[in-house]
C-alpha atoms as a PDB file:
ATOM      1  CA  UNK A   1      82.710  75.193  49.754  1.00  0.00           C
ATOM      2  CA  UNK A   2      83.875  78.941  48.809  1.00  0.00           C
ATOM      3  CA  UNK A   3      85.391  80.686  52.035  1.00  0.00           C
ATOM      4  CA  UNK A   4      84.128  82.724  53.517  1.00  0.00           C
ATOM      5  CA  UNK A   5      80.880  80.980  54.313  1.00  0.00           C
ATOM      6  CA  UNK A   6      78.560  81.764  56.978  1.00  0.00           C
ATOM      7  CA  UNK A   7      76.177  79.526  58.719  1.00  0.00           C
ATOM      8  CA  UNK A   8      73.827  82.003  59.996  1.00  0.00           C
ATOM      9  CA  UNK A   9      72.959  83.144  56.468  1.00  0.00           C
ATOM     10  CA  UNK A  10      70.498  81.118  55.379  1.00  0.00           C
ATOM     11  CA  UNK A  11      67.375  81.547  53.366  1.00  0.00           C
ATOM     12  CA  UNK A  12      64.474  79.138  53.140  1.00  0.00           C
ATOM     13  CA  UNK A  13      62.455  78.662  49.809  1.00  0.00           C
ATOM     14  CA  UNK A  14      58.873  76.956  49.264  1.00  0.00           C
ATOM     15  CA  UNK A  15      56.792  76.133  46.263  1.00  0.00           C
ATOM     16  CA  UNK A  16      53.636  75.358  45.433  1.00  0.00           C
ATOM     17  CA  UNK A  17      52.887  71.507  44.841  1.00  0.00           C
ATOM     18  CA  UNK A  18      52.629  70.266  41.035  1.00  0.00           C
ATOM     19  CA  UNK A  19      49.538  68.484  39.885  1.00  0.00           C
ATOM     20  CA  UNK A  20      49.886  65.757  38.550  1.00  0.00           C
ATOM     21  CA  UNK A  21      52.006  64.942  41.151  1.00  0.00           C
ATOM     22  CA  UNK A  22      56.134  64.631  40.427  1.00  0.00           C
ATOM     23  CA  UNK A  23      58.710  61.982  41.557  1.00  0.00           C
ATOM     24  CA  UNK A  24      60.222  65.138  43.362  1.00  0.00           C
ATOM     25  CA  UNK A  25      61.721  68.618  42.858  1.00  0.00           C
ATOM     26  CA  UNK A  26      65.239  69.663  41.844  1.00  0.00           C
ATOM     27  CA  UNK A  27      66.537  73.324  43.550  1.00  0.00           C
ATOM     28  CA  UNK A  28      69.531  74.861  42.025  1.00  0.00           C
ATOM     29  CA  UNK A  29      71.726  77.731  43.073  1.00  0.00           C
ATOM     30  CA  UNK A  30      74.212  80.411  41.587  1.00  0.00           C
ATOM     31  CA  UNK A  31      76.033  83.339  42.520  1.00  0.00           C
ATOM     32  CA  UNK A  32      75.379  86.143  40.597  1.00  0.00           C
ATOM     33  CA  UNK A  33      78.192  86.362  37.561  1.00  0.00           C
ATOM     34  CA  UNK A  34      78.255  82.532  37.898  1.00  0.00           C
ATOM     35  CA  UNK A  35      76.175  79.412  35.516  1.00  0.00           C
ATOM     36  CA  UNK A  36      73.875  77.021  36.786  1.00  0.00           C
ATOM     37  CA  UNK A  37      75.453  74.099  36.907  1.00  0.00           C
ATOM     38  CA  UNK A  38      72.418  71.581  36.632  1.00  0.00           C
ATOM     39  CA  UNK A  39      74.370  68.297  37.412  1.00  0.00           C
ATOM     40  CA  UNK A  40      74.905  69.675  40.826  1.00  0.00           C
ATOM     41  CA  UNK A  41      71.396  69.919  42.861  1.00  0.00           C
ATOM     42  CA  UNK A  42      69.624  69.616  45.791  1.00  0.00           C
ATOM     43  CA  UNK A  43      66.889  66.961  45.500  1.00  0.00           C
ATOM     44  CA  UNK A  44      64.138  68.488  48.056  1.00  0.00           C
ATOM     45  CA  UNK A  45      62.392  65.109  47.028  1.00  0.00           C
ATOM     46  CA  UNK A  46      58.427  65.518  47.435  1.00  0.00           C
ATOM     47  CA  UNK A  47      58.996  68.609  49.816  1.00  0.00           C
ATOM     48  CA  UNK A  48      57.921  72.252  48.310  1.00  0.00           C
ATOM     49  CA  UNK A  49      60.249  73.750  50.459  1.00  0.00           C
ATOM     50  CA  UNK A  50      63.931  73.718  51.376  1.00  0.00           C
ATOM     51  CA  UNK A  51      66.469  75.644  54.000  1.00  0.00           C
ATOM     52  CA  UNK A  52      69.482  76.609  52.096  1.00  0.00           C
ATOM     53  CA  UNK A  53      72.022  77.026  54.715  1.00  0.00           C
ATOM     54  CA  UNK A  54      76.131  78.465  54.591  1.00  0.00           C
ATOM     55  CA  UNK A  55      75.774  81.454  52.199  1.00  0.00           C
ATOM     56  CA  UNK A  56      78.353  84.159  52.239  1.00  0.00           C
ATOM     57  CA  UNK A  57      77.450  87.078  53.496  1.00  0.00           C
ATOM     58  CA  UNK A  58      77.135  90.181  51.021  1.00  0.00           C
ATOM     59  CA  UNK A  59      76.457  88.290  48.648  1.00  0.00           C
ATOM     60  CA  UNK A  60      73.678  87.518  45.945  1.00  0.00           C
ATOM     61  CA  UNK A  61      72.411  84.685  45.085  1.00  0.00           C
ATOM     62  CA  UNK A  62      70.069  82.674  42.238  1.00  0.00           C
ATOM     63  CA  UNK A  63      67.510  79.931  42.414  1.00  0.00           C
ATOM     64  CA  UNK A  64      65.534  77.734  40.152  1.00  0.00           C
ATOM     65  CA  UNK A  65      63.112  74.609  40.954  1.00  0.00           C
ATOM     66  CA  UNK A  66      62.186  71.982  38.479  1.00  0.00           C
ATOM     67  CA  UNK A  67      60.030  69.543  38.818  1.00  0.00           C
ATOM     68  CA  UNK A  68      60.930  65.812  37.566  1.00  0.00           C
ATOM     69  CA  UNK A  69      59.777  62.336  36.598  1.00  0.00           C
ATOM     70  CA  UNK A  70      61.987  59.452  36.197  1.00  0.00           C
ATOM     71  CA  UNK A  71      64.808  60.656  33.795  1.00  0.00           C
ATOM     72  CA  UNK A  72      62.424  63.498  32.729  1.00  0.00           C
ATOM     73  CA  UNK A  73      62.806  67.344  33.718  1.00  0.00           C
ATOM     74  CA  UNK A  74      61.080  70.268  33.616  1.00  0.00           C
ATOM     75  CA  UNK A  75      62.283  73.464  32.554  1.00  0.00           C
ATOM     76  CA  UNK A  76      63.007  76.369  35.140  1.00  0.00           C
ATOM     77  CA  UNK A  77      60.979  77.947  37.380  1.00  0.00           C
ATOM     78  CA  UNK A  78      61.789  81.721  36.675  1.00  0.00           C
ATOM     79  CA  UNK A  79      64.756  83.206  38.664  1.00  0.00           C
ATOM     80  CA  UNK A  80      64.368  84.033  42.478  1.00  0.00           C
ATOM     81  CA  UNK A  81      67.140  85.736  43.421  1.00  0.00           C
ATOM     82  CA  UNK A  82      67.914  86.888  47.407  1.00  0.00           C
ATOM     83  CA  UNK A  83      71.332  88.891  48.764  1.00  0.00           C
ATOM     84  CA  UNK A  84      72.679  88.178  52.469  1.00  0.00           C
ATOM     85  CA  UNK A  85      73.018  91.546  54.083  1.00  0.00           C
ATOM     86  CA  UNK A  86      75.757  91.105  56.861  1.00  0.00           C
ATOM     87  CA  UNK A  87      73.654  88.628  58.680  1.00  0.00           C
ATOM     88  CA  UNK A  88      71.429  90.736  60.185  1.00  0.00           C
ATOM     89  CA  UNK A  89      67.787  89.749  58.313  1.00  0.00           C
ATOM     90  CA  UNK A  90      67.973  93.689  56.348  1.00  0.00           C
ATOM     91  CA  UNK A  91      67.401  95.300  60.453  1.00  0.00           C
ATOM     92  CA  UNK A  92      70.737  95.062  61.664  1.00  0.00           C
ATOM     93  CA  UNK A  93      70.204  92.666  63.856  1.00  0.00           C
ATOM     94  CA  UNK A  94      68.804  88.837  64.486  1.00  0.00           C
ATOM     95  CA  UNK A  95      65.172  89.084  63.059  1.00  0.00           C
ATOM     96  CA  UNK A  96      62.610  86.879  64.456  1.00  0.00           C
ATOM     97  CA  UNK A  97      59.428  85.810  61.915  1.00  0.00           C
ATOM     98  CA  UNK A  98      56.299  86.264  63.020  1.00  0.00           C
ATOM     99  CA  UNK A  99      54.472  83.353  64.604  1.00  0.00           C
ATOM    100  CA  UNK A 100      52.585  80.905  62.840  1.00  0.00           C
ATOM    101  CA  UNK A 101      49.446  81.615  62.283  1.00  0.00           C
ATOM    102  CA  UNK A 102      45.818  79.922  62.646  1.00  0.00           C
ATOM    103  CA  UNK A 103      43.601  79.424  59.892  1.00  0.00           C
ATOM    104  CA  UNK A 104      40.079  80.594  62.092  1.00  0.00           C
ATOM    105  CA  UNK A 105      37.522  80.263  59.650  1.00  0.00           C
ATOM    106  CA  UNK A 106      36.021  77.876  57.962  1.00  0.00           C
ATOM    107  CA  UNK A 107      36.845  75.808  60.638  1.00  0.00           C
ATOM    108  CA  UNK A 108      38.475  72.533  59.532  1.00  0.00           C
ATOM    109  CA  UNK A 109      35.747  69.650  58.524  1.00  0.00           C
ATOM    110  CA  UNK A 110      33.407  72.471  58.112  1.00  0.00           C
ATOM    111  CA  UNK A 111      30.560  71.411  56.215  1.00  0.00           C
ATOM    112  CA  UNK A 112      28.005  73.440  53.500  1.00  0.00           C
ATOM    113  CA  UNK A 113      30.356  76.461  53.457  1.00  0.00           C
ATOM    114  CA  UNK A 114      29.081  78.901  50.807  1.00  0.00           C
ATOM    115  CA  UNK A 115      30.800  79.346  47.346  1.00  0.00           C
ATOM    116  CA  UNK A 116      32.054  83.213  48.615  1.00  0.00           C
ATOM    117  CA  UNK A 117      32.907  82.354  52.484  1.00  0.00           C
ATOM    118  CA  UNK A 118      35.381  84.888  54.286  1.00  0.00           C
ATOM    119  CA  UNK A 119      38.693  83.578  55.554  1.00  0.00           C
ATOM    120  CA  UNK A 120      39.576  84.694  58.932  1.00  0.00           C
ATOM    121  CA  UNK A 121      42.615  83.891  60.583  1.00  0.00           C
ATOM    122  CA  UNK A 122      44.194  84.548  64.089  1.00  0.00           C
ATOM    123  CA  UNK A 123      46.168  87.693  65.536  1.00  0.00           C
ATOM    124  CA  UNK A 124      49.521  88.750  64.112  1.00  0.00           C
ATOM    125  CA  UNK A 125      52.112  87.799  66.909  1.00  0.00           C
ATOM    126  CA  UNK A 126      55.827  88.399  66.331  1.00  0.00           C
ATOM    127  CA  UNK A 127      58.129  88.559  69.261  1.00  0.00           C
ATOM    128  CA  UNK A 128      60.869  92.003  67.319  1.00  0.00           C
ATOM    129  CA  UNK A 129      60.033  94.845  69.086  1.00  0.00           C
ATOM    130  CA  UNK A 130      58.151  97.098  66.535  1.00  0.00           C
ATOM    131  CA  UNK A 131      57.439  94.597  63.793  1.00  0.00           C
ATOM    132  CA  UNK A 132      53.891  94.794  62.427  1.00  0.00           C
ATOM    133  CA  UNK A 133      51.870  93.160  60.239  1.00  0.00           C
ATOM    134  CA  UNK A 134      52.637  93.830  56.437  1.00  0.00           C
ATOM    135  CA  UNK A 135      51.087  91.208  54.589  1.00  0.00           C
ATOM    136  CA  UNK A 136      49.440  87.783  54.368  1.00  0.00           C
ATOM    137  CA  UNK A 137      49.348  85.234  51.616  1.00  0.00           C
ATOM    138  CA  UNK A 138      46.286  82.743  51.444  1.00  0.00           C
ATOM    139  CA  UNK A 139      46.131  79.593  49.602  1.00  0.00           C
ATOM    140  CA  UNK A 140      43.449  77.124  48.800  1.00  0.00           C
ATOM    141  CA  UNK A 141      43.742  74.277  46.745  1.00  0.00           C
ATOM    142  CA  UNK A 142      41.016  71.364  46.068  1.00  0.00           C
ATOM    143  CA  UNK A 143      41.211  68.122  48.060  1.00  0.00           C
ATOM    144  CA  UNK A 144      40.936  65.814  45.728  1.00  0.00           C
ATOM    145  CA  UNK A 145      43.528  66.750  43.469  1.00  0.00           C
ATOM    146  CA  UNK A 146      45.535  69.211  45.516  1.00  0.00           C
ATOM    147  CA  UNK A 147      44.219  71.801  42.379  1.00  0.00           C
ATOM    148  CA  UNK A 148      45.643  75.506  43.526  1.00  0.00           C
ATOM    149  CA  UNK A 149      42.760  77.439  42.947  1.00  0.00           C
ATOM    150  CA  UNK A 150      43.425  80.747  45.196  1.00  0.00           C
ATOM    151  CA  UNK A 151      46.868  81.686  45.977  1.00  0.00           C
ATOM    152  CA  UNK A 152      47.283  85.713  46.609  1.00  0.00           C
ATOM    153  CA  UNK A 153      49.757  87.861  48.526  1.00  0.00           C
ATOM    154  CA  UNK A 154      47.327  91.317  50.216  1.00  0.00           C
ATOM    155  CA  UNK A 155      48.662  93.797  52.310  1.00  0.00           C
ATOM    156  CA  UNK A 156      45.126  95.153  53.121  1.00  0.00           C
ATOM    157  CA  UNK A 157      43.239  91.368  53.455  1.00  0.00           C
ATOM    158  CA  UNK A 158      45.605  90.750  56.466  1.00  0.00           C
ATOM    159  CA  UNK A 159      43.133  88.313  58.549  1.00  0.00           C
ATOM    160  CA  UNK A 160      40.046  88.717  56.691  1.00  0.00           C
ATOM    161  CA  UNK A 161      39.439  87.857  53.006  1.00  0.00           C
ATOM    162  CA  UNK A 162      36.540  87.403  50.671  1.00  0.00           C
ATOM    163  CA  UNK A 163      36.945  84.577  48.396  1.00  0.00           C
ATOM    164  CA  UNK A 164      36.195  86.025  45.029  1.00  0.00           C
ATOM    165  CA  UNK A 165      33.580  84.839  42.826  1.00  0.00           C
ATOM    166  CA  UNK A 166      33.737  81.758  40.599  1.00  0.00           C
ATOM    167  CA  UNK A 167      36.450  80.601  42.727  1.00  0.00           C
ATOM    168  CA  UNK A 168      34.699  77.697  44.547  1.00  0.00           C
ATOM    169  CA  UNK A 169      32.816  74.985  42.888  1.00  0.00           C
ATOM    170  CA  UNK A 170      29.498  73.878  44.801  1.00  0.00           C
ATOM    171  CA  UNK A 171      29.624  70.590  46.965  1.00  0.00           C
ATOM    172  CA  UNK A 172      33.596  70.714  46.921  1.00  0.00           C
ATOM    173  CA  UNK A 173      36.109  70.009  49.243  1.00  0.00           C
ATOM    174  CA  UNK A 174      38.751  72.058  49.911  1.00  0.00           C
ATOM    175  CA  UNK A 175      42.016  73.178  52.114  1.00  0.00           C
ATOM    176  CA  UNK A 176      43.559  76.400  52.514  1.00  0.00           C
ATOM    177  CA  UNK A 177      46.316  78.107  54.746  1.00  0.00           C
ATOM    178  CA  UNK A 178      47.549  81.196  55.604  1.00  0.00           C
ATOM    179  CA  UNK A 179      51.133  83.009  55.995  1.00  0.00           C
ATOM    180  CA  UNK A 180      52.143  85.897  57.827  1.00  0.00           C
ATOM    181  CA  UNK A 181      54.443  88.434  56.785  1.00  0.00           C
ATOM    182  CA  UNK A 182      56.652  91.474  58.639  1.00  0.00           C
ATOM    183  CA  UNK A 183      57.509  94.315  57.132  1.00  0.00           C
ATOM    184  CA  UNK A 184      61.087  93.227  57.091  1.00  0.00           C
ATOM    185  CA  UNK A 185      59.924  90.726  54.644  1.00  0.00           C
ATOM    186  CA  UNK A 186      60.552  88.090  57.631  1.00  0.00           C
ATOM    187  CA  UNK A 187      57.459  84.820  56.913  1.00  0.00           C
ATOM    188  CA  UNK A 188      55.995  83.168  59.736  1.00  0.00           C
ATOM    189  CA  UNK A 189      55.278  79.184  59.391  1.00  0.00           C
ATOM    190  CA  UNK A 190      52.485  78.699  57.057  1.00  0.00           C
ATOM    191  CA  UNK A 191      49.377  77.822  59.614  1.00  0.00           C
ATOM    192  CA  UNK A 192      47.959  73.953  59.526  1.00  0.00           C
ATOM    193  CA  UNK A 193      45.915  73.271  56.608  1.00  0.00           C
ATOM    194  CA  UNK A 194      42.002  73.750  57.459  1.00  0.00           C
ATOM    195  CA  UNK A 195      39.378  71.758  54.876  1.00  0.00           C
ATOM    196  CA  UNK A 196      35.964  72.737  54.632  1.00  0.00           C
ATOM    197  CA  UNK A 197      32.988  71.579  52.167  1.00  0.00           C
ATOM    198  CA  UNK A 198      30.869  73.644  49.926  1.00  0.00           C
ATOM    199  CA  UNK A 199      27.192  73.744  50.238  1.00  0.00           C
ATOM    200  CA  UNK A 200      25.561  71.691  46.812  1.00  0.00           C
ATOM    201  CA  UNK A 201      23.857  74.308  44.821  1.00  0.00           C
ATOM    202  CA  UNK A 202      22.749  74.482  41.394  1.00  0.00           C
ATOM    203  CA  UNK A 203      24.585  77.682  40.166  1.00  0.00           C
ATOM    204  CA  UNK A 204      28.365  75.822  40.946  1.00  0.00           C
ATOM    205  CA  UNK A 205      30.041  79.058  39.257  1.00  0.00           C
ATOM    206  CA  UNK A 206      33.105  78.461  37.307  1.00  0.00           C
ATOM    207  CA  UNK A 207      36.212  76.097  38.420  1.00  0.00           C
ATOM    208  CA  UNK A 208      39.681  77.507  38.104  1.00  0.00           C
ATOM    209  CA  UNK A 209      41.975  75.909  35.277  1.00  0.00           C
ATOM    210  CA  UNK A 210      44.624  74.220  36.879  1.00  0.00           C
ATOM    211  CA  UNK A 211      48.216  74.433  36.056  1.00  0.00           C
ATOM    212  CA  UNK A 212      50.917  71.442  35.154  1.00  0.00           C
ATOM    213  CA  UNK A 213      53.816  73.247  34.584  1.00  0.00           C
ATOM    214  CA  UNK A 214      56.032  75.133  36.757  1.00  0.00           C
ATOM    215  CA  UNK A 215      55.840  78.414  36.252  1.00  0.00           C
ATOM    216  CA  UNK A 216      57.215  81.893  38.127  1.00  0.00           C
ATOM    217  CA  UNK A 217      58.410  82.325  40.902  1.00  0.00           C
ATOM    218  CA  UNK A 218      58.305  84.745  42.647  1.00  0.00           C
ATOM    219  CA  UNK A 219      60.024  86.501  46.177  1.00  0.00           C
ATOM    220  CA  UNK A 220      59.872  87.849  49.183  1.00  0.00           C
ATOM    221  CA  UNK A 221      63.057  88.348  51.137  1.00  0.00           C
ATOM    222  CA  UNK A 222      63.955  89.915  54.879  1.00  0.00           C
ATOM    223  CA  UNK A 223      66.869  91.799  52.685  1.00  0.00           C
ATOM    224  CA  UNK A 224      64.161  94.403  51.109  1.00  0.00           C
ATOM    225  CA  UNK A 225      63.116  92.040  48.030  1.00  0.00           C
ATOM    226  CA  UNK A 226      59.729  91.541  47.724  1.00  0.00           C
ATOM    227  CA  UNK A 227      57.592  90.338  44.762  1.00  0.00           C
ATOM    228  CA  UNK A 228      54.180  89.347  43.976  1.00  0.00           C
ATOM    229  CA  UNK A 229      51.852  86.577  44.921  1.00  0.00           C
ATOM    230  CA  UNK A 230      48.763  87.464  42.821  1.00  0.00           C
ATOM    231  CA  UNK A 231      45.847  85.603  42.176  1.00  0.00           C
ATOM    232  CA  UNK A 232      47.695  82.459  40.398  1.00  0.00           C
ATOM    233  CA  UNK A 233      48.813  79.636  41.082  1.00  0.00           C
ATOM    234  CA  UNK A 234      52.444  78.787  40.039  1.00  0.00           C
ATOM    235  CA  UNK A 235      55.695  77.141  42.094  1.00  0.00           C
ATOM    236  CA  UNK A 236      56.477  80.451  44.033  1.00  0.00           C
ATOM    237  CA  UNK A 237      59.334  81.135  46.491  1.00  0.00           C
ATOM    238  CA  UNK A 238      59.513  82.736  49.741  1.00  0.00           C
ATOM    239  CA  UNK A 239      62.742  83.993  51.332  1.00  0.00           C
ATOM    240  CA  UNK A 240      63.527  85.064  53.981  1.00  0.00           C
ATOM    241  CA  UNK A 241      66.528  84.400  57.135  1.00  0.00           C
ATOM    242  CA  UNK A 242      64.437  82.519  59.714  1.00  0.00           C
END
């Protein structure tokens, strides 16, 4: 391990799951001005996230995920990249994340839940002094297949959100979550997964395309990185020093 290593620098990373699904999911790091080295890894196994802990302060650094079967990889992920700023989550000082949040509505086991229902999901709680709420990423991915078909980043939606149109499919099961976000970039815990059903009609609208390959990812880091978190649905990373 490089000196100069500090264990309170730390930066956790998630990603979406892969359908079908993988034997597990390979993270790799760099230092800027350094190669990938992709015989040394950390195997996050079947987990779509991971805590990378003892990075050096003032420092940036590189990741990439890919997904793998057997003796089989995947290419990269795109590049997330996130700097340690002195240890000090970008506010010069310890930075707490907001609490987890609680995905409200459509209550879990709901049943007959319309094809355009509105997420709703509890207070914004964080424990800083002056932290607020600056955005909110909501996910929702099919049941049977754990099919992403909603996964979007808002700064406006922040505990309300229309599903758009032609995202639901009638007499469907779902489950979706939600994550809060300061505006030091800081993520709370994603909330506990609530399913709901959709009602059976006969206009059923049109079913998302679901996608097998890894694909961007993108960030969102306490040191003033942020990226997106549109409307797809692609292995994505969030950083950020807990």
């Amino acid at each position: 391990m490089p000196a100069g290593l500090y264990a309170d620098c730390q930066v956790t990373l998630a990603w979406d799951a892969n359908h079908p699904t993988p034997d597990g999911y390979r993270l790799f790091k760099r230092a800027s001005g350094d190669s990938y080295n992709y015989h040394n890894f950390t195997d996050a196994g079947l987990s779509t996230s991971h805590t990378v802990t003892g990075l050096s302060d003032d420092t940036t650094y590189h990741f990439v995920v890919r997904a793998y079967v057997g003796s089989k990889e995947s290419g990269n992920s795109n590049e997330a990249t996130y700097t340690c700023n002195g240890g000090a989550g970008g506010t010069g000082g310890t930075s707490n994340p907001p609490l987890q949040p609680v995905a409200v509505a459509p209550a879990d086991q709901a049943m007959d839940v319309s094809l355009r229902p509105t997420l709703t999901s509890s207070t914004f709680i964080d424990h800083d002094s002056g932290d607020h709420h600056a955005k909110t990423r909501w996910e929702i991915y099919r049941l049977d297949d754990d099919a992403c078909v909603l996964d979007t980043t808002s700064t406006s939606a922040l505990t309300r959100l229309k599903v758009p149109a032609s995202t639901l499919s009638s007499f469907t099961s779902y489950y979706w979550s939600v994550t809060y976000f300061d505006q030091n970039g800081d993520m709370s815990v994603p909330s506990q997964s609530s399913t709901f059903t959709t009602l059976q009609t006969t206009d059923a609208g049109t079913d998302n395309t679901q996608n097998n390959a890894p694909a961007a990812l993108s960030t969102s880091s306490s040191s003033g990185t942020s990226g997106g978190g549109g409307g797809g649905c692609f292995i994505q990373a969030l950083l950020g020093r807990p």
